[in-house]
Protein backbone atom coordinates (compact mmCIF):
# COMPACT_ATOMS: atom_id res chain seq x y z
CA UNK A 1 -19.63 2.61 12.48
CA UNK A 2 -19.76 5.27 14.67
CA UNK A 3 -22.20 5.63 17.32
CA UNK A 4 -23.88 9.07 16.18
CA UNK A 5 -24.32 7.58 13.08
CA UNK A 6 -26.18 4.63 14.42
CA UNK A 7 -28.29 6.84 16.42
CA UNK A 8 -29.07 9.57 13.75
CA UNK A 9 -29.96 6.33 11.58
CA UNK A 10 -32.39 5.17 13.99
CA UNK A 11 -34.08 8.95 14.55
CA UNK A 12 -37.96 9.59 13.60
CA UNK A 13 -36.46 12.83 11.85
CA UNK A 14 -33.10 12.30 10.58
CA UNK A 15 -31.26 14.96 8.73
CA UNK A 16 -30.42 14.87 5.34
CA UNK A 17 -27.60 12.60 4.31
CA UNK A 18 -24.88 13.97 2.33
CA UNK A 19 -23.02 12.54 -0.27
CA UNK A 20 -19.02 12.69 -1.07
CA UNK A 21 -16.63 11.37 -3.78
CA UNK A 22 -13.08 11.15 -3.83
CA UNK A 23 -11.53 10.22 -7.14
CA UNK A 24 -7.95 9.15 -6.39
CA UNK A 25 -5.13 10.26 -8.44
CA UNK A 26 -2.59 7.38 -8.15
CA UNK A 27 1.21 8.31 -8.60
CA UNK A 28 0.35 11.81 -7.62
CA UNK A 29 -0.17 12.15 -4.29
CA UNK A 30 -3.66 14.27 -5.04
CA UNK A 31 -7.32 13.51 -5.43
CA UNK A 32 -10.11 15.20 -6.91
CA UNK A 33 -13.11 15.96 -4.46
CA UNK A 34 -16.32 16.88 -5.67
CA UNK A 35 -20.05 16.33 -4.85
CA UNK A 36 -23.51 15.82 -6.81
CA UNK A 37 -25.26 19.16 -4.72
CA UNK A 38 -27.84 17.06 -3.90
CA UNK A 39 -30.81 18.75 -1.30
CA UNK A 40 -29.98 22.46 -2.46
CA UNK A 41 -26.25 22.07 -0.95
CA UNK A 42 -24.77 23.65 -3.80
CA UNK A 43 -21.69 25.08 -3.12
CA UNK A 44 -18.17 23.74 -2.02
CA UNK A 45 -18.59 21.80 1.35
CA UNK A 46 -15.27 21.13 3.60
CA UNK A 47 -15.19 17.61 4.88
CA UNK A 48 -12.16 16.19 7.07
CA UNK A 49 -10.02 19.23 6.21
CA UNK A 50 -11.31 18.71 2.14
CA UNK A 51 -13.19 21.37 -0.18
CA UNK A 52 -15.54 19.22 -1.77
CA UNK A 53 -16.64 21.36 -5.44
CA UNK A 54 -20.02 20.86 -6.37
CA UNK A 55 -20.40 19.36 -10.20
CA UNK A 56 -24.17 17.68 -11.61
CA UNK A 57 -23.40 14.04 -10.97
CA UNK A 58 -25.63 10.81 -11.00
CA UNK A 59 -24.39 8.56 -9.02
CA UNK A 60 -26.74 5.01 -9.50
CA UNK A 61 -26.24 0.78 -8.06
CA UNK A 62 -24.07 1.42 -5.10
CA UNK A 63 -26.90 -1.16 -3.48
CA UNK A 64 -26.05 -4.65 -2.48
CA UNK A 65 -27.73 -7.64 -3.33
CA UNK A 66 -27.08 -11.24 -1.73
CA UNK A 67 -26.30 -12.71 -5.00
CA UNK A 68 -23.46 -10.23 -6.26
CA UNK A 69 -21.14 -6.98 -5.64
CA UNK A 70 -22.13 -3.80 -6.58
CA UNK A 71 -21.39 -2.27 -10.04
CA UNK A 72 -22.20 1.07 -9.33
CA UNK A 73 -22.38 3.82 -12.26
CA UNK A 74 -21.24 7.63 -11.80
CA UNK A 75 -22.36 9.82 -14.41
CA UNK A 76 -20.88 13.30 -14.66
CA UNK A 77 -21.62 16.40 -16.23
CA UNK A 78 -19.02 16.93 -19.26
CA UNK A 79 -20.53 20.15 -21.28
CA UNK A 80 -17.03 22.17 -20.44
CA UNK A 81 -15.23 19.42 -21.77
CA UNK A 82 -13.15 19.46 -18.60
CA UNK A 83 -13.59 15.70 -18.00
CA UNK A 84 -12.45 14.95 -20.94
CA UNK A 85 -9.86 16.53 -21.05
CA UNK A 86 -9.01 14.77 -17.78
CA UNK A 87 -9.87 11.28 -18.99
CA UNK A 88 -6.81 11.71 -22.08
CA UNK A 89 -4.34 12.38 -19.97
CA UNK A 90 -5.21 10.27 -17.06
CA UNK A 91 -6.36 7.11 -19.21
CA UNK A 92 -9.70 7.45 -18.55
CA UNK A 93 -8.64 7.00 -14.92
CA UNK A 94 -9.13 3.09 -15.36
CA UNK A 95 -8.14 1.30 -12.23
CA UNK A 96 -8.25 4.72 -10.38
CA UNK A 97 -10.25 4.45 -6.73
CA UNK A 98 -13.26 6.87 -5.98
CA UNK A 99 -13.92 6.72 -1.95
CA UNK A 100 -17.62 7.16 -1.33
CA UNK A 101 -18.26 9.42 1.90
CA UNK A 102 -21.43 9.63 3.68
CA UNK A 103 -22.43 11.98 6.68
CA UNK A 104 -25.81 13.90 7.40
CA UNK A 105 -25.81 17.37 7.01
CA UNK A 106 -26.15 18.00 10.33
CA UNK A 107 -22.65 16.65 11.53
CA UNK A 108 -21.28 19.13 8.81
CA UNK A 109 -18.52 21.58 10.25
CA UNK A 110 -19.53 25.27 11.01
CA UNK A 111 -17.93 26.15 7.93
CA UNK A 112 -20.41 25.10 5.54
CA UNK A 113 -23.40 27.46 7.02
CA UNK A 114 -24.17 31.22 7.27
CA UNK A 115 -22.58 32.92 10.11
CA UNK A 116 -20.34 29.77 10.75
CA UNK A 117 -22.93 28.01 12.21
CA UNK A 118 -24.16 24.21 11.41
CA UNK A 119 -27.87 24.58 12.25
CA UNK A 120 -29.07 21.51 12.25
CA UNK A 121 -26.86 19.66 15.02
CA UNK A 122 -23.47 18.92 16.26
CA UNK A 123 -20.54 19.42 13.33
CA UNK A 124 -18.64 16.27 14.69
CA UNK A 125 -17.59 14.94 10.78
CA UNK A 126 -18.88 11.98 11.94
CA UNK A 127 -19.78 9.60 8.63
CA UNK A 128 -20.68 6.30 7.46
CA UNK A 129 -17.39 4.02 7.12
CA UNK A 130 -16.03 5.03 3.60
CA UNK A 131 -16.67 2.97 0.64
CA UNK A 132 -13.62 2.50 -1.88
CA UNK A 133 -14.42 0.97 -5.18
CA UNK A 134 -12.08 0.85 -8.52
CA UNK A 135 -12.93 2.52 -11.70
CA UNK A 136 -13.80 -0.66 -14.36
CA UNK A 137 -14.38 1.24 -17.72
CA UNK A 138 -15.73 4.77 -19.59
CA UNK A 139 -19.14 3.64 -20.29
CA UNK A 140 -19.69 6.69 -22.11
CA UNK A 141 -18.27 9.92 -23.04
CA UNK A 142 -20.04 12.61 -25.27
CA UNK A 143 -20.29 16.21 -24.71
CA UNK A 144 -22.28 16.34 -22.56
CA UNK A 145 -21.28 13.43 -19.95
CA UNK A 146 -19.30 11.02 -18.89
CA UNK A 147 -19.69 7.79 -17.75
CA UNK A 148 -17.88 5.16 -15.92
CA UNK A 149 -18.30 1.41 -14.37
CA UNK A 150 -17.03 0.97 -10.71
CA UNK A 151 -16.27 -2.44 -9.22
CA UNK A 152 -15.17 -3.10 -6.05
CA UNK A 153 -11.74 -3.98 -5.54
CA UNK A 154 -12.72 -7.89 -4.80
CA UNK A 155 -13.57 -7.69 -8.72
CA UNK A 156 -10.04 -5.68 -10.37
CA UNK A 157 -9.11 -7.96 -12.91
CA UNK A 158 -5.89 -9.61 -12.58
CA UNK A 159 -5.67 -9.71 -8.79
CA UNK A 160 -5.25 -12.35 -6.81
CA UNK A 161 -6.72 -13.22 -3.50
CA UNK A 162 -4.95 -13.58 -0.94
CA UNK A 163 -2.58 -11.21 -2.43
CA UNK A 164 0.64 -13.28 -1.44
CA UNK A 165 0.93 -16.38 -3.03
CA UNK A 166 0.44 -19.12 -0.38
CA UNK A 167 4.14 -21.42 -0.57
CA UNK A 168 4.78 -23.32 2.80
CA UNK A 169 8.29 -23.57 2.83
CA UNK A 170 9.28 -20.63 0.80
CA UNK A 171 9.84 -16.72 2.15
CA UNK A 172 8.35 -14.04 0.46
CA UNK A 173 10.13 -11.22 2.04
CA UNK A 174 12.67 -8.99 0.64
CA UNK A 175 16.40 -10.21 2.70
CA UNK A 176 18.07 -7.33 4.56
CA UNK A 177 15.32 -4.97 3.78
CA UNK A 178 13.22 -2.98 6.17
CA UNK A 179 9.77 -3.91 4.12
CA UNK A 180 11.39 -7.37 3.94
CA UNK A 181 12.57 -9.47 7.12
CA UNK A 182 14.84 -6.94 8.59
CA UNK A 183 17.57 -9.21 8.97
CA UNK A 184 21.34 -6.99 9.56
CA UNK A 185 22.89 -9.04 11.16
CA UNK A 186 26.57 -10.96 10.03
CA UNK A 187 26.70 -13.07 7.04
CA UNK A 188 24.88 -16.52 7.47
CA UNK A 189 25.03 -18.42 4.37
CA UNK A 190 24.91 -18.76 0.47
CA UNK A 191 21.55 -18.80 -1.39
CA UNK A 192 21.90 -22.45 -1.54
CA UNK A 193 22.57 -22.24 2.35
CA UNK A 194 26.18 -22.97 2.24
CA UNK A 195 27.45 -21.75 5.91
CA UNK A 196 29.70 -18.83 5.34
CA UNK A 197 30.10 -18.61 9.24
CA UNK A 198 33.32 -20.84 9.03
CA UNK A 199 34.74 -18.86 6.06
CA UNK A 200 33.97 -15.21 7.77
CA UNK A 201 36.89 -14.30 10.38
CA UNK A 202 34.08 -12.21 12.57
CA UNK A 203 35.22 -9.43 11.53
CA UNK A 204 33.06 -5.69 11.70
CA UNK A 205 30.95 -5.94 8.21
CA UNK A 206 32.25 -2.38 6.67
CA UNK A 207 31.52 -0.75 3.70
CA UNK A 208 33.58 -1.92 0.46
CA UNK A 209 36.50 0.10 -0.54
CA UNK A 210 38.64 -0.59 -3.44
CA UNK A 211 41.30 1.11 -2.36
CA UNK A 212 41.71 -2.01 0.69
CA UNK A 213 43.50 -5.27 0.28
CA UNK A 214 41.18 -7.73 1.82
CA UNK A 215 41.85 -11.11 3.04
CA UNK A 216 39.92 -14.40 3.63
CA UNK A 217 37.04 -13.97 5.80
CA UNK A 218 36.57 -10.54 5.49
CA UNK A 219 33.03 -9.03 4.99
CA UNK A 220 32.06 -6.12 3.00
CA UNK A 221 28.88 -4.26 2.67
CA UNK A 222 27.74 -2.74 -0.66
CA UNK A 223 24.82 -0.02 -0.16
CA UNK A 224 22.07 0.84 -2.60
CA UNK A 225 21.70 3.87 -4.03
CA UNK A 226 19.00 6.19 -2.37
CA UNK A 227 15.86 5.80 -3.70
CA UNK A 228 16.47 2.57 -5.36
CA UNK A 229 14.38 -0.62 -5.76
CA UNK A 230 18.00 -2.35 -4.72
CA UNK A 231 18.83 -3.80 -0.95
CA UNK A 232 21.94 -3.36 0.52
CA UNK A 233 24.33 -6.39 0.34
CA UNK A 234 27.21 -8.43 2.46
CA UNK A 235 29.79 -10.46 1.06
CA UNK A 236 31.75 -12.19 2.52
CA UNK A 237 36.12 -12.65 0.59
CA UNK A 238 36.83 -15.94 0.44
CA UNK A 239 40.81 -15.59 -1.72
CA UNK A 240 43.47 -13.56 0.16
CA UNK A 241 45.18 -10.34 -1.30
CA UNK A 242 41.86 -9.23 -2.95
CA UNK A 243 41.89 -5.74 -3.90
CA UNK A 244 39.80 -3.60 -6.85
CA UNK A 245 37.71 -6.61 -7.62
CA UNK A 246 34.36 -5.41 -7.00
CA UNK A 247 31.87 -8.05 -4.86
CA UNK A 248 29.20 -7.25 -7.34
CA UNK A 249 31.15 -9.04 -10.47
CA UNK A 250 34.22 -10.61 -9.05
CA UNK A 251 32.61 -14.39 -7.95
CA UNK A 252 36.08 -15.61 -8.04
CA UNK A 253 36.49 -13.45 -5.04
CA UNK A 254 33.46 -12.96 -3.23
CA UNK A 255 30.50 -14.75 -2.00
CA UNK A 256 27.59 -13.05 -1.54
CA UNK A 257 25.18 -13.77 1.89
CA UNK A 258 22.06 -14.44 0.68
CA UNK A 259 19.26 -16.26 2.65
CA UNK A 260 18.08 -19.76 0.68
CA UNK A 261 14.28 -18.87 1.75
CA UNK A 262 13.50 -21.97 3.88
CA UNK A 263 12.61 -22.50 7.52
CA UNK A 264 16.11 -23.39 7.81
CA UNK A 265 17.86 -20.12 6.63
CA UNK A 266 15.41 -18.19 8.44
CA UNK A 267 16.42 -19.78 11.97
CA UNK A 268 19.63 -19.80 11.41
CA UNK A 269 19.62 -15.59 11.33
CA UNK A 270 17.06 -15.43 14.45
CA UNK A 271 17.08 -18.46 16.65
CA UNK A 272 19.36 -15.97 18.77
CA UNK A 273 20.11 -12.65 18.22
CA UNK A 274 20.69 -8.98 20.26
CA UNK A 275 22.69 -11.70 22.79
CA UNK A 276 19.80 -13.71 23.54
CA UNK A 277 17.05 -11.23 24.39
CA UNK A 278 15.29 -12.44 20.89
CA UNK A 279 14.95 -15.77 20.84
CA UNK A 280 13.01 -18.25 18.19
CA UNK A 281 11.30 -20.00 21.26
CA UNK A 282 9.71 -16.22 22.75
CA UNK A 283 9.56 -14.22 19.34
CA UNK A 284 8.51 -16.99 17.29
CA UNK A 285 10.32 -16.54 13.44
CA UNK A 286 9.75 -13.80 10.54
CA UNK A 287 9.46 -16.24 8.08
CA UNK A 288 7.38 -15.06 4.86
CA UNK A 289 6.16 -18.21 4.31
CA UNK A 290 2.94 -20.76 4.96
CA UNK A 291 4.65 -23.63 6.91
CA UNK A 292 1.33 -24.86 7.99
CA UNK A 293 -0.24 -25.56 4.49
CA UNK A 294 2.79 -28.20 3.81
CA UNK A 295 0.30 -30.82 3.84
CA UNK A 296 -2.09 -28.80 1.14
């Protein structure tokens, strides 16, 4: 937390905490801002570079208790039917996030007062650390308000904690991908860890061309399209005089590198690579795996 917020917290005469809510809109790189205009601010307020709009909110259980998480409640004025209108085509924003921000007034920018100036203290933006929580359910919807359960995210249904599945000898990252292990190097082995090493001839890995008669040993690479879910691929030829046979169908022809997921696969592509200056012993391994739960 930051320190001016500690110390405001401990003042005999602390200014008047403010209250912000950020409702997250998922997929579209926006968010709604608003806030309840509670202690007669009731006009937009700019927050960390954000107009916050004032709209009649009751916002109710954000407290925590030592038996259970929060389900806090947000009720929100719907008599211009605007809300609802949102909640159709946004399906009534379940599993949407709302980000809870509180400040004190006086650490408000300028911006917010007559004659651009915050009277009541320093404008740092400094704020409590920002509460996320995940929209459960519509409680209720009339026309006059709208209601909806928030959880935190510890409670979204169907999620699993840790998020990654805990498998000791088995990788979970993507091969030759940048989220993944980042592997690029020349083709190791099979899925099933068959060495390809004595089949490839060492040869640069360049891009496939049907137009070029390839020979035993050769390696190929095959790029994704841009903006694909796909990863690039290597194969390596493993028939001479190959030519317009495609690596992606022709398995007479090609054999794709592929890393088998294990321990094993995963040194054999970085025991020792960039000519020794990464090394298994100094860098340790990027293995996506849980190698010391084997015994679990």
């Amino acid at each position: 937390m930051d320190t001016s917020i500690q110390k405001e917290i401990i003042n005999l005469e602390p200014s008047t905490i403010v209250t912000l809510y950020e409702l997250v809109l998922k997929n579209y790189n926006s968010s709604y801002y608003f806030h309840a205009g509670e202690n007669g601010l009731n006009s937009k307020i700019v927050f960390g570079g954000h107009e916050y709009y004032n709209i009649p909110i009751k916002a109710e259980g954000f407290d925590f208790s030592d038996s259970s998480l929060p389900r806090p409640t947000l009720t929100i004025d719907n008599t211009d039917s605007f809300l609802s209108l949102k909640t159709k085509f946004f399906n009534d924003f379940i599993g949407y996030t709302v980000k809870r921000t509180r400040t004190f007034i006086k650490f408000l920018s300028n911006s917010n007062f007559p004659n651009n100036t915050n009277p009541f203290g320093t404008p740092t933006e400094a704020s409590f650390p920002v509460e996320e929580f995940i929209i459960n359910k519509k409680n209720i919807e009339n026309i006059n308000l709208v209601q909806f359960e928030l959880v935190s995210p510890l409670e979204k249904e169907s999620a699993f904690l840790p998020n990654r599945k805990i498998v000791y000898n088995t990788c979970q990252w993507r091969y030759r991908h940048s989220i993944g292990c980042g592997y690029s190097g020349p083709p190791i082995s099979d899925s099933k860890g068959n060495d390809l090493t004595t089949v490839s001839n060492g040869s640069a890995v360049l891009e496939y061309d049907s137009s070029t008669v390839y020979n035993r040993g050769d390696s190929v690479i095959v790029y994704a399209l841009p903006n694909s879910q796909n990863v690039d691929q290597v194969f390596v030829c493993i028939k001479d005089n190959t030519q317009e046979l495609n690596p992606l169908i022709s398995k007479d022809n090609w054999v794709m590198d592929s890393c088998p997921k294990n321990i094993s696969g995963c040194r054999a592509r970085f025991k020792n690579i960039n000519n020794g200056s990464i090394t298994e012993q100094n860098n340790g391994l990027p293995f996506g795996g849980f190698p010391g739960t084997w015994e679990h």
